[in-house]
Protein backbone atom coordinates (compact mmCIF):
# COMPACT_ATOMS: atom_id res chain seq x y z
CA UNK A 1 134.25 120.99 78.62
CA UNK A 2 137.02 118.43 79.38
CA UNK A 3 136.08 116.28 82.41
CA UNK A 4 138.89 118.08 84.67
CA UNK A 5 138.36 116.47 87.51
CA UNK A 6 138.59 113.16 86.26
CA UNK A 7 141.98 114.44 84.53
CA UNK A 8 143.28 115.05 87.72
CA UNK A 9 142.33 111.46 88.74
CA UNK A 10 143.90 110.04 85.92
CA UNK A 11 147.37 111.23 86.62
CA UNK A 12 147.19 111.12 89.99
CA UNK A 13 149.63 107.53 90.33
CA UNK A 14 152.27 109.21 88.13
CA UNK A 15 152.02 112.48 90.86
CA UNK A 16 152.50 110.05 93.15
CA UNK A 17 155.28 108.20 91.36
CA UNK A 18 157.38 111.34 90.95
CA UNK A 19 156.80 112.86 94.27
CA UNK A 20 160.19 111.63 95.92
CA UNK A 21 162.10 112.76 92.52
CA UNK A 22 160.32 116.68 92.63
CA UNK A 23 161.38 116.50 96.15
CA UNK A 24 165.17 115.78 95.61
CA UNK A 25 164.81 118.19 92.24
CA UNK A 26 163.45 120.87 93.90
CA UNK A 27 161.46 121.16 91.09
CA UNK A 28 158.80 119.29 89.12
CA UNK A 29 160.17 116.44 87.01
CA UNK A 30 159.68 116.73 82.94
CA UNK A 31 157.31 113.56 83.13
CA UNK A 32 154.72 115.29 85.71
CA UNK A 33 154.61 118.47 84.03
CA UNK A 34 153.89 117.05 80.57
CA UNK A 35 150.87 114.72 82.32
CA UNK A 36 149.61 118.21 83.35
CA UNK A 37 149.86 120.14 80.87
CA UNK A 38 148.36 116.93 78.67
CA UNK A 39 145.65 116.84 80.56
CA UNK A 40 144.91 120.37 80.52
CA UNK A 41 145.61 121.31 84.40
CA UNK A 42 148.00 123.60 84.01
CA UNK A 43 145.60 126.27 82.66
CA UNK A 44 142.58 125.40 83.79
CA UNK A 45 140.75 129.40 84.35
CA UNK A 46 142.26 130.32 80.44
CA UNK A 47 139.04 131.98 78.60
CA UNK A 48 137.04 129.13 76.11
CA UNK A 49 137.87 132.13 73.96
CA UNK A 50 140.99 131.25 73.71
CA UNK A 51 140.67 127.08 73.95
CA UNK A 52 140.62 126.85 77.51
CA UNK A 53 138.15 125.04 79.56
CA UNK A 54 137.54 128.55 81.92
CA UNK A 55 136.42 125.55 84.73
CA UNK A 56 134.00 127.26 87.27
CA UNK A 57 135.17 127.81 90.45
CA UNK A 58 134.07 124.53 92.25
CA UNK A 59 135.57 122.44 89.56
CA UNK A 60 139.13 124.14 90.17
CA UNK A 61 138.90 123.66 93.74
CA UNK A 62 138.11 119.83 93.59
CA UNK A 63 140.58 119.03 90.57
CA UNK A 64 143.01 120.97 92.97
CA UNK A 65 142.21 119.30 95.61
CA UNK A 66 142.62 115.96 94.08
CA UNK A 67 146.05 116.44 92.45
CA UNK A 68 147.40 118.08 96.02
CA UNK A 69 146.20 114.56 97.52
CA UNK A 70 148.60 112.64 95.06
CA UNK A 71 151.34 115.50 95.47
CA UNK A 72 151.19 119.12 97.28
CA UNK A 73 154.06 120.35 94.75
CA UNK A 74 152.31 119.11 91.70
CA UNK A 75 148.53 120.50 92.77
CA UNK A 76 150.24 124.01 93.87
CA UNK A 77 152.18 124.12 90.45
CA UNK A 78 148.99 123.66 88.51
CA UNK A 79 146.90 125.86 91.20
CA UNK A 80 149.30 128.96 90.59
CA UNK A 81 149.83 128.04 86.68
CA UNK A 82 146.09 127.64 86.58
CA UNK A 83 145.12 131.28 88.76
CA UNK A 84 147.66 132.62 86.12
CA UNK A 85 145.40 132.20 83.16
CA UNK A 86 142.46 133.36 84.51
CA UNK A 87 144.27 136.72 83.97
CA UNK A 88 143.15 136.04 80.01
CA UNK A 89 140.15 137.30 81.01
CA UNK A 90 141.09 140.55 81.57
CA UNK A 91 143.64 141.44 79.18
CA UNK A 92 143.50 142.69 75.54
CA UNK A 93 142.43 139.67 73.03
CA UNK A 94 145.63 140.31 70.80
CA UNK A 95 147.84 140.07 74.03
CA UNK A 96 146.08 136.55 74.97
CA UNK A 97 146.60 135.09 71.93
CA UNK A 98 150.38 135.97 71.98
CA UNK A 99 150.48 134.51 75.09
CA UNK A 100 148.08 131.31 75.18
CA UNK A 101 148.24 131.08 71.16
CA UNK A 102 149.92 127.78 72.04
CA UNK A 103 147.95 125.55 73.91
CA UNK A 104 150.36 123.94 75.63
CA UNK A 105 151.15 127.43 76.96
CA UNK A 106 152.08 127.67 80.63
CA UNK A 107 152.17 130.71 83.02
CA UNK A 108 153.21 131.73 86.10
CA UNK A 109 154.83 134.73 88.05
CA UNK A 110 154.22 137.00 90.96
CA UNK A 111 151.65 139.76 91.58
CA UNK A 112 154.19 141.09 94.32
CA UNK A 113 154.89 145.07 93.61
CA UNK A 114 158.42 144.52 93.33
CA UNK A 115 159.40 145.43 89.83
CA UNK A 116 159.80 148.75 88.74
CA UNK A 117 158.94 149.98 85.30
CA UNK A 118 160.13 153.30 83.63
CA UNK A 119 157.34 153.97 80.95
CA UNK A 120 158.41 155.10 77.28
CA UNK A 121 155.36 156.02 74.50
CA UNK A 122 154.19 152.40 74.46
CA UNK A 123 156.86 150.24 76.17
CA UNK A 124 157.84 149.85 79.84
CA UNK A 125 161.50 149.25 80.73
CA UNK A 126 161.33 146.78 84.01
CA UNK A 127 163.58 145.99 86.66
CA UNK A 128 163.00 143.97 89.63
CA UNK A 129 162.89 140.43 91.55
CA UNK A 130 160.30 138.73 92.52
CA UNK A 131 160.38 135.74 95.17
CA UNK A 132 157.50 132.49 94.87
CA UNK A 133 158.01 131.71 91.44
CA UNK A 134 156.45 128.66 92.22
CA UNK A 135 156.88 126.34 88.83
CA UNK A 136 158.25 129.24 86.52
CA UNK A 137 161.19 127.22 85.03
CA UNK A 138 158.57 125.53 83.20
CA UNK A 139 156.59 128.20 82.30
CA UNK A 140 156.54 129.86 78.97
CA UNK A 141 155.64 133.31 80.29
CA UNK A 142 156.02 135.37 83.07
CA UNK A 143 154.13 137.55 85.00
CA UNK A 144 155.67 140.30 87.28
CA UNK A 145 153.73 143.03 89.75
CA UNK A 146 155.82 146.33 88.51
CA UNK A 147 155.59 149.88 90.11
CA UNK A 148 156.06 152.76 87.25
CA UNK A 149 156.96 155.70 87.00
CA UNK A 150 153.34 156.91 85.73
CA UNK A 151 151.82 155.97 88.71
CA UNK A 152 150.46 152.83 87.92
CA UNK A 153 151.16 149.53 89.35
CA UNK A 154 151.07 146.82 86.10
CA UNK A 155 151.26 142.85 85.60
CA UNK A 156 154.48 143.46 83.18
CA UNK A 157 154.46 139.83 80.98
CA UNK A 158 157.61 138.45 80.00
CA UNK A 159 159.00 135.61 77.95
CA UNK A 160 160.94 132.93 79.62
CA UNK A 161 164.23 133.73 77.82
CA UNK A 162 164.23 137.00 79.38
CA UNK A 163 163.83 135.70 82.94
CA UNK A 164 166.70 134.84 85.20
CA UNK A 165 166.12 132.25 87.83
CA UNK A 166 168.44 132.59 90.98
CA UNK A 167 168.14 129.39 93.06
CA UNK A 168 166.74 130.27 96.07
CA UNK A 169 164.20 127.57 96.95
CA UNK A 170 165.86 125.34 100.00
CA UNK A 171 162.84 125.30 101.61
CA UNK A 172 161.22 123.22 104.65
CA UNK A 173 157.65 122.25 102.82
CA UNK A 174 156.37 121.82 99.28
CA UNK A 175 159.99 121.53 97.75
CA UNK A 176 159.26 120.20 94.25
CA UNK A 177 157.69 123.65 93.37
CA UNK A 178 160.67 125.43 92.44
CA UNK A 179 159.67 128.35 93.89
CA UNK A 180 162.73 130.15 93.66
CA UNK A 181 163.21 133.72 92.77
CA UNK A 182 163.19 135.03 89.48
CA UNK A 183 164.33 138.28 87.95
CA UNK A 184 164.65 140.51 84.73
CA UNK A 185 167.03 143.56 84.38
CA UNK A 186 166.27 146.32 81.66
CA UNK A 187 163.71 144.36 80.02
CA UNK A 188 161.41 146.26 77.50
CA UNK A 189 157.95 145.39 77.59
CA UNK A 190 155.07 146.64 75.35
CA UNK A 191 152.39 148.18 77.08
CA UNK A 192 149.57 145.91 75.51
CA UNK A 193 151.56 143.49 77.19
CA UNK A 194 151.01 145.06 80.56
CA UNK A 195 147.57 144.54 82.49
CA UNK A 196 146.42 147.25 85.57
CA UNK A 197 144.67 144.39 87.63
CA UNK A 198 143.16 146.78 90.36
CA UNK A 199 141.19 148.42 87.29
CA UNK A 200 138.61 145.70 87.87
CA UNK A 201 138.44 145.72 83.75
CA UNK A 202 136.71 142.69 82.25
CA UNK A 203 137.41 142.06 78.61
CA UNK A 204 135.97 138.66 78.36
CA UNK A 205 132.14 138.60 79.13
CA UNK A 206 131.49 135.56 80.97
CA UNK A 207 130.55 134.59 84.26
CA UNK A 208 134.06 133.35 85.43
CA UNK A 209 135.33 137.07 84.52
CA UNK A 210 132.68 138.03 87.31
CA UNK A 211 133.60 135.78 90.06
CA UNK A 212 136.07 138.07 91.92
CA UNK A 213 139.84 136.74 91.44
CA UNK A 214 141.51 137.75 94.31
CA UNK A 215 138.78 135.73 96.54
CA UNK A 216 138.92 133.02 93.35
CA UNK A 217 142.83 132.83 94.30
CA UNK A 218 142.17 132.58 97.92
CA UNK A 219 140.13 129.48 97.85
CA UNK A 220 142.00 127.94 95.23
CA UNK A 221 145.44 127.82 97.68
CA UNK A 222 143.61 126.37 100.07
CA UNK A 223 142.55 123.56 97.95
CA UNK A 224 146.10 122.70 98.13
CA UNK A 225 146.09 122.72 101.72
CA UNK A 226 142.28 120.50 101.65
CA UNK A 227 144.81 117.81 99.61
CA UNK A 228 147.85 117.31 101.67
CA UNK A 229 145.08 116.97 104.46
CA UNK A 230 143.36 114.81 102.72
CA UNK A 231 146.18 112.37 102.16
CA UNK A 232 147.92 112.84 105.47
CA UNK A 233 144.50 110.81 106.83
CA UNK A 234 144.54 108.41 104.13
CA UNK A 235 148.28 107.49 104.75
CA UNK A 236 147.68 106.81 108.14
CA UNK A 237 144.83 105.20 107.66
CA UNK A 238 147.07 102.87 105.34
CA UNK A 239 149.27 102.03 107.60
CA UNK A 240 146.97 101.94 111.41
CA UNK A 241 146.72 98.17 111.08
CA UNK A 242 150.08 97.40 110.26
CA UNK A 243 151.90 99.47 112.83
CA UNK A 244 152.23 98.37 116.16
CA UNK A 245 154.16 100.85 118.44
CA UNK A 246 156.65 99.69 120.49
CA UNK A 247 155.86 97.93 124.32
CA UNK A 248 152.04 98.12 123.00
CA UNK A 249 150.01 94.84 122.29
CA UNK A 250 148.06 96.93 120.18
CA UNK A 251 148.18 97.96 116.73
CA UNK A 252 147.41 101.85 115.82
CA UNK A 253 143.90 100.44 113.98
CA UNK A 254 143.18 99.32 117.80
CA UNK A 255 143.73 102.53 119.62
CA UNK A 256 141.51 104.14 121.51
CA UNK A 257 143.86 107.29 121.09
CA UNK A 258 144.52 106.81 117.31
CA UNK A 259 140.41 106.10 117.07
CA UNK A 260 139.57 109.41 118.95
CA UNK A 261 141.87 111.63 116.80
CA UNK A 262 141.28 110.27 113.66
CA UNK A 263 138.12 110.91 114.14
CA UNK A 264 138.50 114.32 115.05
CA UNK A 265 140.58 115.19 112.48
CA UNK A 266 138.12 113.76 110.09
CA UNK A 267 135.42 115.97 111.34
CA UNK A 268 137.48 119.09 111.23
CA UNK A 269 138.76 118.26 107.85
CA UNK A 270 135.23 117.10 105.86
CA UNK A 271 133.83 120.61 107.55
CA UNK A 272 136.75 122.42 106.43
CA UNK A 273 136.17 121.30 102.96
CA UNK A 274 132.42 121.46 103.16
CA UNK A 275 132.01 125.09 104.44
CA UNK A 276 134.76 126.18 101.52
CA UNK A 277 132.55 124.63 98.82
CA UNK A 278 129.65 125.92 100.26
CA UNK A 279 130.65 129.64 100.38
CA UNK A 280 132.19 129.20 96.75
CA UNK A 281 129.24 127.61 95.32
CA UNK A 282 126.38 130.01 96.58
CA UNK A 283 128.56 132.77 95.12
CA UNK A 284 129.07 131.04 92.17
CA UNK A 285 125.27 130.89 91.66
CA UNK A 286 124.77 134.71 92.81
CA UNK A 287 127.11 134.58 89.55
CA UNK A 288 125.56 132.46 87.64
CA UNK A 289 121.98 134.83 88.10
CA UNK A 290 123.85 137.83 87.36
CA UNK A 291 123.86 138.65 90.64
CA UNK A 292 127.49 140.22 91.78
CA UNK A 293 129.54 138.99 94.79
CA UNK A 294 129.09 141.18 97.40
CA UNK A 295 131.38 142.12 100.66
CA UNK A 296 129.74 139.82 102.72
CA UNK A 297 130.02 137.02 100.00
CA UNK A 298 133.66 137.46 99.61
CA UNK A 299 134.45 137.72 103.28
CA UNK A 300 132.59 134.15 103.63
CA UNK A 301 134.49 132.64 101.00
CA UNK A 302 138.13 134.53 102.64
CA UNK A 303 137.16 132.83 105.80
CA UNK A 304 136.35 129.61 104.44
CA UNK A 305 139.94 129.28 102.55
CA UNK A 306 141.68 130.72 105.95
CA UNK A 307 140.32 128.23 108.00
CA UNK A 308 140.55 125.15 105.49
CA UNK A 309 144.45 126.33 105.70
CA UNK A 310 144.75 126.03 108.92
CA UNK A 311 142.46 122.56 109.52
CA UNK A 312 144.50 121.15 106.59
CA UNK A 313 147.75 121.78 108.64
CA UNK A 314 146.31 120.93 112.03
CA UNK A 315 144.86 117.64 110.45
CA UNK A 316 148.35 116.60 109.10
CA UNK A 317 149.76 117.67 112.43
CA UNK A 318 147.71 114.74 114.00
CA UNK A 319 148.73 112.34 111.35
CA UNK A 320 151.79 113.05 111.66
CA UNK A 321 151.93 112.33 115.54
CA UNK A 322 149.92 109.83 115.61
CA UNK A 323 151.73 107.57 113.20
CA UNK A 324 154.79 108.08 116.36
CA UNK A 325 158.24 107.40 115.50
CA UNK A 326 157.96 105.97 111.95
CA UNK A 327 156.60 109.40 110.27
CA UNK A 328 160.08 111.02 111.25
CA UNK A 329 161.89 109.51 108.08
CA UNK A 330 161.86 111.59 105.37
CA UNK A 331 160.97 108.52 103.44
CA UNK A 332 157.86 108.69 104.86
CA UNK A 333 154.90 110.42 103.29
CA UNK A 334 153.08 111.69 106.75
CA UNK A 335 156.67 113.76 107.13
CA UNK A 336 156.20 115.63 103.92
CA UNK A 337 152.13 116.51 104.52
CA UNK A 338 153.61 117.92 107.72
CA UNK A 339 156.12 120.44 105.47
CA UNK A 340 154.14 120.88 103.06
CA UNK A 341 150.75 121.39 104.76
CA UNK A 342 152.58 123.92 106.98
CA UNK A 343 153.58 126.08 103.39
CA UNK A 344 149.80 127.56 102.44
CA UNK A 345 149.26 129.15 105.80
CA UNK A 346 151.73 131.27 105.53
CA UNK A 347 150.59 132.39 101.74
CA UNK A 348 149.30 136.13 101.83
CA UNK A 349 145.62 134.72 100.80
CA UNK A 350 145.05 132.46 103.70
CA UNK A 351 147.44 133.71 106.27
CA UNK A 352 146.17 133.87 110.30
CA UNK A 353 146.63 137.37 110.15
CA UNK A 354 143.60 137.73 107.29
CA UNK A 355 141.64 136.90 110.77
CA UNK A 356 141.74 140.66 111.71
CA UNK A 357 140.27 142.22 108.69
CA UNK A 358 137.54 139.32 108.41
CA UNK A 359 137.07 140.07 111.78
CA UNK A 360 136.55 143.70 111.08
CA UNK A 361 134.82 143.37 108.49
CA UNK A 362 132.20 141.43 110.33
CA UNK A 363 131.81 143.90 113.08
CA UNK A 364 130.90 146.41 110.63
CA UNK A 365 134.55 148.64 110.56
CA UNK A 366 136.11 149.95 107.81
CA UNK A 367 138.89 147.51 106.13
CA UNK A 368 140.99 148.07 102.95
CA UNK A 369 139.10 145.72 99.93
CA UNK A 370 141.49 146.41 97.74
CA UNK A 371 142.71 142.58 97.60
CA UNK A 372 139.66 140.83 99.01
């Protein structure tokens, strides 16, 4: 299997190199999604099947993880291009290889219900628009959650050049994602090119098929979040014994304050990341055993990702005050781990609000599964 994790490494500078120039675009620059897709990160869950590595779940997280550290646009983009081909695992063979034939292949979309279909013998005639279409104007296909008229709700896939993208993306955090909204009107789509993902069908028989993707998805957005946190301490860090506040005869490095929070932070973030891994890896082995992941498995992972979230953002909070007057520029890198960390929490996967149906779940009530 490629060594994804070093990948991730070794393009890291260039991430960091284009940052400033995804941020003005809005959108990723040419030169950081060719290193990606190069070094195989942009499809990281596609089936071996098809010539993907299918990385196990761990290995996502922490090449994730490490490309969010260099940029939080970049490590989304290849977190939601990479989620997207775990989908191969679940559709029809002859569909995959239309649609990751090429291996430079990349996908993207939005599970979101709000396409609707009108269903025809074997093709589907979809309208709809979709908002987070984070990184689809450099996808090659695109996915779209579609509402028919059989009853059924379907991932409807579609070619770029039938996809119109309607620039919407003037957002606070993570602004070189482009994740704009896209659209399609009257587009016919061929039902083996349609997947029912609440089927639970599993065409590929491997363990990755078995690790449940919704809770897969989950932990993989907040390895985003894990990231930004991660380099939001690390920049200040960098810059604590150069920065003397004003009227202070003391640098930041020789705070009392600065050493009490950093520490803090620290703390919270390492156990953020540690509990996350943990939960992910003892599912992975219940996996790996043939062993399947059970309610309580998947509400430990949920809760790990939800609470990584929302360390990740409190940790960049602290950076971000802590480095006083100087992180207010947007020129400077503590200012965009503040937008940016802020973006993930308020994903449907590791939103607050997943609190109250963990927290049901855990006192032993009744809670809808469907997307657990």
């Amino acid at each position: 299997m490629t060594d994804l994790v070093g990948a991730a490494e070794s393009v890291a500078p260039l991430l960091v190199a284009n940052a400033d120039d995804a941020e003005r675009s809005r959108r990723l620059p040419a030169a950081t999604v060719e290193a990606l897709v190069s070094a195989d990160l942009m499809r990281m869950g596609l089936a071996t099947a098809y010539g993907g590595p299918e990385a196990d779940p761990l290995t996502l997280l922490t090449a994730i993880e490490t490309l969010s550290a260099a940029d939080g646009a970049a490590g989304w983009c290849s977190m939601i291009a990479s989620t997207t081909s775990t989908q191969s695992l679940f559709m029809p063979p002859e569909t995959a290889e239309e649609i990751y034939g090429d291996p430079r292949a990349v996908t993207g979309g939005a599970f979101a219900p709000t396409g609707t279909g009108h269903v025809d013998g074997d093709t589907i005639t979809v309208n709809g628009r979709w908002q987070w279409g984070s990184g689809t104007q450099h996808c090659d296909w695109i996915l779209g959650g579609t509402v028919c008229d059989d009853d059924t709700f379907r991932l409807c896939w579609f070619p770029v050049s039938e996809v119109t993208f309607n620039d919407t993306w003037h957002s606070s955090g993570l602004r070189g994602t482009g994740s704009l909204d896209f659209s399609v009107a009257d587009v016919v789509v061929p039902t083996r090119r349609t997947m029912q993902p609440l089927a639970g069908e599993r065409v590929i028989d491997s363990p990755l098929a078995e690790f449940p993707n919704f809770t897969l998805i989950s932990a993989c957005v907040s390895a985003v979040s894990l990231g930004i946190g991660r380099r939001a301490l690390d920049e200040l860090v960098a810059m604590a014994a150069g920065k003397r506040p004003v009227f202070s005869s003391k640098t930041l490095a020789q705070s009392p304050f600065t050493h009490i929070e950093l520490s803090r932070a620290e703390a919270s973030l390492r156990s953020a990341r540690a509990l996350l891994h943990a939960e992910v890896g003892a599912a992975w082995d219940t996996v790996l055993t043939g062993g399947r992941v059970d309610v309580p498995g998947r509400v430990g992972i949920r809760l790990a990702a939800t609470n990584a979230a929302e360390r990740a953002a409190a940790v960049a909070d602290t950076a971000y005050t802590l480095a006083g007057g100087t992180s207010v520029y947007s020129t400077n890198v503590l200012q965009r781990c503040l937008r940016d960390a802020h973006v993930p929490t308020q994903h449907l996967q590791v939103a607050p609000k997943l609190h109250e149906t963990l927290g049901r779940l855990m006192l032993g009530q009744e809670a809808d599964l469907t997307m657990l």
